[in-house]
C-alpha atoms as a PDB file:
ATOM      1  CA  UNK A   1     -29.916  95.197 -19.815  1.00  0.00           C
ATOM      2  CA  UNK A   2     -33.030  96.893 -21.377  1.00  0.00           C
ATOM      3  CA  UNK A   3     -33.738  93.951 -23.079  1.00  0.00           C
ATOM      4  CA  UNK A   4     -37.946  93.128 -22.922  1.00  0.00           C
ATOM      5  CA  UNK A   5     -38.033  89.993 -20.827  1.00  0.00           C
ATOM      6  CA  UNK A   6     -41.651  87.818 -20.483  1.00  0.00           C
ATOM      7  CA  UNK A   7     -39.986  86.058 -17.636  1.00  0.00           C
ATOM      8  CA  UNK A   8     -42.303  87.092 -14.508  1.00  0.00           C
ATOM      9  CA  UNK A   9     -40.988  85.626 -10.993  1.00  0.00           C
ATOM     10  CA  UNK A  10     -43.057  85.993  -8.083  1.00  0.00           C
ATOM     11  CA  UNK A  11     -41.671  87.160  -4.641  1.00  0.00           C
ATOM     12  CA  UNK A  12     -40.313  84.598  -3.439  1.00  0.00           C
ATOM     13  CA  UNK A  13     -36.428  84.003  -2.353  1.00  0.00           C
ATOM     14  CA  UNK A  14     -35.995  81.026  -4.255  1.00  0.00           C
ATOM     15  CA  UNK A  15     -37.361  82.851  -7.240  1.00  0.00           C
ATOM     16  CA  UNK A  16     -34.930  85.549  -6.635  1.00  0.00           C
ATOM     17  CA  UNK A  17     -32.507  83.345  -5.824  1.00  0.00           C
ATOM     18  CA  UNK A  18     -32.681  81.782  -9.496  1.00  0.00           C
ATOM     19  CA  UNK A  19     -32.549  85.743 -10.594  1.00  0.00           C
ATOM     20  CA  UNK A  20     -29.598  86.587  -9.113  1.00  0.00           C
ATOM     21  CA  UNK A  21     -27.948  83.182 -10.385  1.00  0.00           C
ATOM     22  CA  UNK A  22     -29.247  83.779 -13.740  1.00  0.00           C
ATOM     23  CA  UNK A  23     -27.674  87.270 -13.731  1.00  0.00           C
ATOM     24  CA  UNK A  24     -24.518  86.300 -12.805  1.00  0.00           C
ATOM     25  CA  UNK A  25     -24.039  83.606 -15.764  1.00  0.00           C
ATOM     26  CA  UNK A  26     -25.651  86.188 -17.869  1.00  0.00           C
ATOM     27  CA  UNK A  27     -23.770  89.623 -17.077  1.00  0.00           C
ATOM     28  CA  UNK A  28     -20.321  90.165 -15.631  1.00  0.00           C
ATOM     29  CA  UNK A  29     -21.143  91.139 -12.109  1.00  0.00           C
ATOM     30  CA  UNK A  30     -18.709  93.758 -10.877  1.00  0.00           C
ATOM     31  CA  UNK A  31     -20.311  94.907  -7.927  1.00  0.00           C
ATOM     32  CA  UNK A  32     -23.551  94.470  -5.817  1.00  0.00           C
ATOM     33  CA  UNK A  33     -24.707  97.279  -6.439  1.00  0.00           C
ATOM     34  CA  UNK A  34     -24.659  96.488 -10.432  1.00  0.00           C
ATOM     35  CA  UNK A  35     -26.450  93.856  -9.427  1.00  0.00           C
ATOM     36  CA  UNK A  36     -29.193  95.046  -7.094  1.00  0.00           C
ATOM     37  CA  UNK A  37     -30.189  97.112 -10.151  1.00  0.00           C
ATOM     38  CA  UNK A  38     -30.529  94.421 -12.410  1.00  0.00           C
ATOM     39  CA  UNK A  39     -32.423  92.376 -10.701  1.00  0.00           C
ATOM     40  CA  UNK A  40     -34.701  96.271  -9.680  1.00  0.00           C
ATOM     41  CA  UNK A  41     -35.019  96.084 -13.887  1.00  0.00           C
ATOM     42  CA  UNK A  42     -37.195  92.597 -13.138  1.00  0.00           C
ATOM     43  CA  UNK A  43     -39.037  93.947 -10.534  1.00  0.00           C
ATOM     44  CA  UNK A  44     -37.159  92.063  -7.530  1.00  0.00           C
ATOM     45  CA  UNK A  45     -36.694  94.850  -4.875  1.00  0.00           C
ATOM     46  CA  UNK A  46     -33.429  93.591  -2.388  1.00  0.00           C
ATOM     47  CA  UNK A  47     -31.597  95.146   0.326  1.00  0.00           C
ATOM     48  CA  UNK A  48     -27.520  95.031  -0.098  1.00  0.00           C
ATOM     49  CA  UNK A  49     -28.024  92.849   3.127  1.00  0.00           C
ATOM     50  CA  UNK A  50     -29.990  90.253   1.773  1.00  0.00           C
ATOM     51  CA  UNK A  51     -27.950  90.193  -1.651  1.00  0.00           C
ATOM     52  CA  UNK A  52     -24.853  89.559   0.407  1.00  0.00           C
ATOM     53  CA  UNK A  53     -26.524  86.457   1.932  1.00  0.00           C
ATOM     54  CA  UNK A  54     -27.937  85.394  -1.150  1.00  0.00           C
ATOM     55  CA  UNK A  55     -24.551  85.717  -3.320  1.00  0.00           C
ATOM     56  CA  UNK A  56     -22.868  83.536  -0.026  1.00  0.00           C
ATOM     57  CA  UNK A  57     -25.540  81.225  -0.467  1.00  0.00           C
ATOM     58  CA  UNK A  58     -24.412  80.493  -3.921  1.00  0.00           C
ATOM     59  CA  UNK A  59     -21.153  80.519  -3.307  1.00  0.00           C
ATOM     60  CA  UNK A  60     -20.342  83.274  -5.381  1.00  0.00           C
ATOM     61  CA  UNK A  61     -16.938  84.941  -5.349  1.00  0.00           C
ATOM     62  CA  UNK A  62     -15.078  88.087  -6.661  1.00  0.00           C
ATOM     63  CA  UNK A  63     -12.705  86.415  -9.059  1.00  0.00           C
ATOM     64  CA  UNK A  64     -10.158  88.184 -11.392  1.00  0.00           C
ATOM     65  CA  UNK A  65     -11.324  87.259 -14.901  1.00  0.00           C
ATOM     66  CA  UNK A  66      -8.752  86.752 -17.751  1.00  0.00           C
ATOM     67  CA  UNK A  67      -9.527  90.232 -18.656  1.00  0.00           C
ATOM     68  CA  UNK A  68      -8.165  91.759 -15.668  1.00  0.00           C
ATOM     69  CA  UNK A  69     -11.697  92.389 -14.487  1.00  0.00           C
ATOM     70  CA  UNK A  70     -12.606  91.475 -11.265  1.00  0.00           C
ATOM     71  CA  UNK A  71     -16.154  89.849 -10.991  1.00  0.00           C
ATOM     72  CA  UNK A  72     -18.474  87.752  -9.501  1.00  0.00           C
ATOM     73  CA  UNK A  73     -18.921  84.136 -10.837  1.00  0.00           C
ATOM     74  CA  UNK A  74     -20.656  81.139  -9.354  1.00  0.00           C
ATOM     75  CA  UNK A  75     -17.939  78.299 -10.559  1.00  0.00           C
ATOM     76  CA  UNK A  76     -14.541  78.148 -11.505  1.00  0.00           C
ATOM     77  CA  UNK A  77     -16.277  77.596 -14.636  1.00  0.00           C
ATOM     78  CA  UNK A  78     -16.506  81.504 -15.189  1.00  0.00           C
ATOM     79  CA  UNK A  79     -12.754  82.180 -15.352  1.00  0.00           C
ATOM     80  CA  UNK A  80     -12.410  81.004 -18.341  1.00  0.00           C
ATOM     81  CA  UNK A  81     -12.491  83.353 -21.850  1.00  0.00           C
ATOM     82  CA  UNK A  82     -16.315  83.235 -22.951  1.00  0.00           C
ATOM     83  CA  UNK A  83     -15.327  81.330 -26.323  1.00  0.00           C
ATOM     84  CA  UNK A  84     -13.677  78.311 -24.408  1.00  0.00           C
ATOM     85  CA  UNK A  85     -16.467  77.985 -21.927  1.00  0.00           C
ATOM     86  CA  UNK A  86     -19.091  78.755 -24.598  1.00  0.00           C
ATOM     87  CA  UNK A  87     -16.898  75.706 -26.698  1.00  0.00           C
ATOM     88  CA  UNK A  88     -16.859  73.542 -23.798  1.00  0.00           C
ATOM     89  CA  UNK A  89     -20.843  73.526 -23.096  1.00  0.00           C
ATOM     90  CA  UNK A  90     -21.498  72.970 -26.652  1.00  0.00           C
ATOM     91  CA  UNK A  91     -18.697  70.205 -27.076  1.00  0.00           C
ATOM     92  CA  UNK A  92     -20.506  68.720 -23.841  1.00  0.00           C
ATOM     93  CA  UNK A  93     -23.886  69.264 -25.141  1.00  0.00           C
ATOM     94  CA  UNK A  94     -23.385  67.807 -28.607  1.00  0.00           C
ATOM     95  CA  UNK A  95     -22.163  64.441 -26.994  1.00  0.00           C
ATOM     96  CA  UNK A  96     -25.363  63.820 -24.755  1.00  0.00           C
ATOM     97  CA  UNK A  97     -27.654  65.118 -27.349  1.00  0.00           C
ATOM     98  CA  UNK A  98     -26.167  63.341 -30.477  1.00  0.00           C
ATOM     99  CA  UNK A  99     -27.326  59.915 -29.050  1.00  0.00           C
ATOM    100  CA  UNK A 100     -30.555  61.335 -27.635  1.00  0.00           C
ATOM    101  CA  UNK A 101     -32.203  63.689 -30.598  1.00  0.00           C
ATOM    102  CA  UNK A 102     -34.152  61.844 -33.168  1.00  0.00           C
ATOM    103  CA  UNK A 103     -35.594  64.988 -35.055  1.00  0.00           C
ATOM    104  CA  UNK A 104     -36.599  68.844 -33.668  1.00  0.00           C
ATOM    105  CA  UNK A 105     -39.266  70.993 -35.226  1.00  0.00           C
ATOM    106  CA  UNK A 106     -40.302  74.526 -34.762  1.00  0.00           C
ATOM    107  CA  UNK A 107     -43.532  75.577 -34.985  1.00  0.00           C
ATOM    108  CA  UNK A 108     -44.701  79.616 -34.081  1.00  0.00           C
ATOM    109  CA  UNK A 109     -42.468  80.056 -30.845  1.00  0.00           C
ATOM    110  CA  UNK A 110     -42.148  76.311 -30.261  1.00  0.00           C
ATOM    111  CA  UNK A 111     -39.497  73.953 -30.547  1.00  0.00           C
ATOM    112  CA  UNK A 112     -40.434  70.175 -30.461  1.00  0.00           C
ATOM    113  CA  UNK A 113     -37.670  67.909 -29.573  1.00  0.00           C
ATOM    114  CA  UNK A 114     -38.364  63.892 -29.732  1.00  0.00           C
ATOM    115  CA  UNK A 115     -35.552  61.435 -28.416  1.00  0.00           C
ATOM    116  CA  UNK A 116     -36.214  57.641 -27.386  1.00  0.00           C
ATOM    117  CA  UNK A 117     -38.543  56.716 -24.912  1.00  0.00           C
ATOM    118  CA  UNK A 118     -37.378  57.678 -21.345  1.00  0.00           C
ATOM    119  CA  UNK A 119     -34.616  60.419 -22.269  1.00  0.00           C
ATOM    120  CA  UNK A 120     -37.268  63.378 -22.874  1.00  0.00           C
ATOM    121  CA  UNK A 121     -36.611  64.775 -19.252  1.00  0.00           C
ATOM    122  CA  UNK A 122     -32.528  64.431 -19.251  1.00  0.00           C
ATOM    123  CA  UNK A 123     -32.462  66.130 -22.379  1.00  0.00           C
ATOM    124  CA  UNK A 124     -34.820  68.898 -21.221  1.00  0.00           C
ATOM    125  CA  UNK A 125     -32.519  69.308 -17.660  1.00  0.00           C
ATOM    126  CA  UNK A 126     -29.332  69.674 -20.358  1.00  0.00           C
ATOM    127  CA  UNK A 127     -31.327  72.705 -22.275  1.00  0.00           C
ATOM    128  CA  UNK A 128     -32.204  74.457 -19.014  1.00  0.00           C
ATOM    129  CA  UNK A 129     -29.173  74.377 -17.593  1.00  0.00           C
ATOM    130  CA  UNK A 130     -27.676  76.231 -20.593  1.00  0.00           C
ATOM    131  CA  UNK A 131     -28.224  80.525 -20.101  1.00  0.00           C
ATOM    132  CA  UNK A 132     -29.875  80.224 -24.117  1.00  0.00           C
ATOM    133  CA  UNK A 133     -30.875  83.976 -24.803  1.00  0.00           C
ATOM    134  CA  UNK A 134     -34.830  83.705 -26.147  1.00  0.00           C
ATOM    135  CA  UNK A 135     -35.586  80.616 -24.502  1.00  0.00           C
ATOM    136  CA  UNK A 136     -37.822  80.468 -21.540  1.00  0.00           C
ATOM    137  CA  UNK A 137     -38.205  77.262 -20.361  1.00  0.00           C
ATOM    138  CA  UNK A 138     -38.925  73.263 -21.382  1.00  0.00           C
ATOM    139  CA  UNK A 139     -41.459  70.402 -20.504  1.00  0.00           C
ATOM    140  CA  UNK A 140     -40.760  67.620 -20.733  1.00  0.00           C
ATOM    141  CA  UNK A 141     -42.677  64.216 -21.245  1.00  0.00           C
ATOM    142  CA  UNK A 142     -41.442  60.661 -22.162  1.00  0.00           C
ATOM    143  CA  UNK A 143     -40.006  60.820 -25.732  1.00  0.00           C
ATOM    144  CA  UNK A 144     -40.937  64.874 -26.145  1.00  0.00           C
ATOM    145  CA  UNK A 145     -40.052  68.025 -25.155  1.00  0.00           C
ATOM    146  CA  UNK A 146     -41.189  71.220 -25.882  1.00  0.00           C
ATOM    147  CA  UNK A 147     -38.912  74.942 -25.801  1.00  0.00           C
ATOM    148  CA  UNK A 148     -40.918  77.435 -25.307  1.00  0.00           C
ATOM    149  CA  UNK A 149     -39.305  80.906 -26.966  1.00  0.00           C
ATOM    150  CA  UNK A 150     -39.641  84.223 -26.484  1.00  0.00           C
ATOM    151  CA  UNK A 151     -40.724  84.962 -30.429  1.00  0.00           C
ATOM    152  CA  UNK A 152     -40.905  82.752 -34.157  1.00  0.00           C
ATOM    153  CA  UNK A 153     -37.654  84.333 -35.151  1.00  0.00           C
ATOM    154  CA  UNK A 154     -35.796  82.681 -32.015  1.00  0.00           C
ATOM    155  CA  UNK A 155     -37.593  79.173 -32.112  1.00  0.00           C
ATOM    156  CA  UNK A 156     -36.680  78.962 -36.015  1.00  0.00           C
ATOM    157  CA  UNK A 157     -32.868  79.981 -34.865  1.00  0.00           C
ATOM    158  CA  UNK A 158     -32.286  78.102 -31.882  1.00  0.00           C
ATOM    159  CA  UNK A 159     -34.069  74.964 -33.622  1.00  0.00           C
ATOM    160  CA  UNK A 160     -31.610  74.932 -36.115  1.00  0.00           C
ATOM    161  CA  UNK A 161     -29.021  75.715 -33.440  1.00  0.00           C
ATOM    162  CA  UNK A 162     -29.879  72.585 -31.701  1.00  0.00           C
ATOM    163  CA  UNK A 163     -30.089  70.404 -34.733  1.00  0.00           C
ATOM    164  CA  UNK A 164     -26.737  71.163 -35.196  1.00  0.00           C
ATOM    165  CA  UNK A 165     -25.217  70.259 -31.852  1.00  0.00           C
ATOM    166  CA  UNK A 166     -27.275  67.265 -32.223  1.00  0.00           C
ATOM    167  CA  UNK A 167     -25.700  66.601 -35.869  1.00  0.00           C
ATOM    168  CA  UNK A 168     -21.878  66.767 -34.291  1.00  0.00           C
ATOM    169  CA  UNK A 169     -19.289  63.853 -33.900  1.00  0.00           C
ATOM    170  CA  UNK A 170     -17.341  64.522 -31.276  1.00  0.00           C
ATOM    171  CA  UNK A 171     -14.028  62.441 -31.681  1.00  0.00           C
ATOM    172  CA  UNK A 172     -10.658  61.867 -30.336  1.00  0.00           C
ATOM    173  CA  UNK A 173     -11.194  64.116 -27.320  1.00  0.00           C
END
């Protein structure tokens, strides 16, 4: 959790809405408290009041994880062992974006995606909705988008990352 992050959020509660869901895909949430001070390490100040609300307002529950740990998660999605879920989202993944990618580039911090005309913005939406360590965001136009990282090293690695989910054949699942 002392990891540098250039993510800046204003004060807002659907920017610390987005906080709190981001930690709880992120970390394994055992208590509010836990959380409170994460989100107090990104500068998002919250009374145990207002984190209750905001936790029901997600529908986030205590759930027993397979690791005897209870936790909060977001989905039934979080249940599952890391590995399968982390196999799952790239198995899901590798079938939208292997008909969608036609090449990816990184450049300094950059990724450049390009995909047909028109499918720019649902490949963007797949990216962001995938907690990807080092990446910040997307934009997306008609046949481009753009990852913004936090550094070279992770644009270079997730590029390559990408190009390979793109690459997969999914069969006879």
């Amino acid at each position: 959790m002392s990891e540098t992050n250039p993510l800046q959020r204003p004060a807002t509660r659907a920017a610390r809405l987005s906080a709190v869901e981001e930690a709880l895909l992120k970390y394994v949430i055992t208590s509010q408290s836990q959380l409170s001070q994460i989100l107090a390490d990104e500068d998002i100040d919250v009374t145990q009041a207002t984190l209750s609300r905001d936790l029901d307002e997600l529908g986030a529950v205590k759930t027993r994880l397979a690791d005897g740990t209870v936790a909060y998660t977001i989905d039934r999605r979080q249940q599952e062992p890391a590995s399968h879920a982390g196999a799952r989202a790239e198995q899901q993944m590798s079938r939208i974006l292997s008909g969608l990618v036609t090449s990816v580039a990184s450049a300094n911090n950059l990724i450049v995606v390009h995909t047909p005309s028109g499918a720019a913005q649902y490949v963007a939406s797949v990216i962001d909705r995938q907690p990807l360590d080092g990446v910040l965001g997307t934009i997306a136009g008609d046949d481009t988008v753009m990852i913004v990282c936090s550094d070279e090293r992770t644009a270079s690695d997730r590029s390559r990352w990408l190009l390979d989910i793109a690459s997969k054949t999914v069969s006879g699942e």
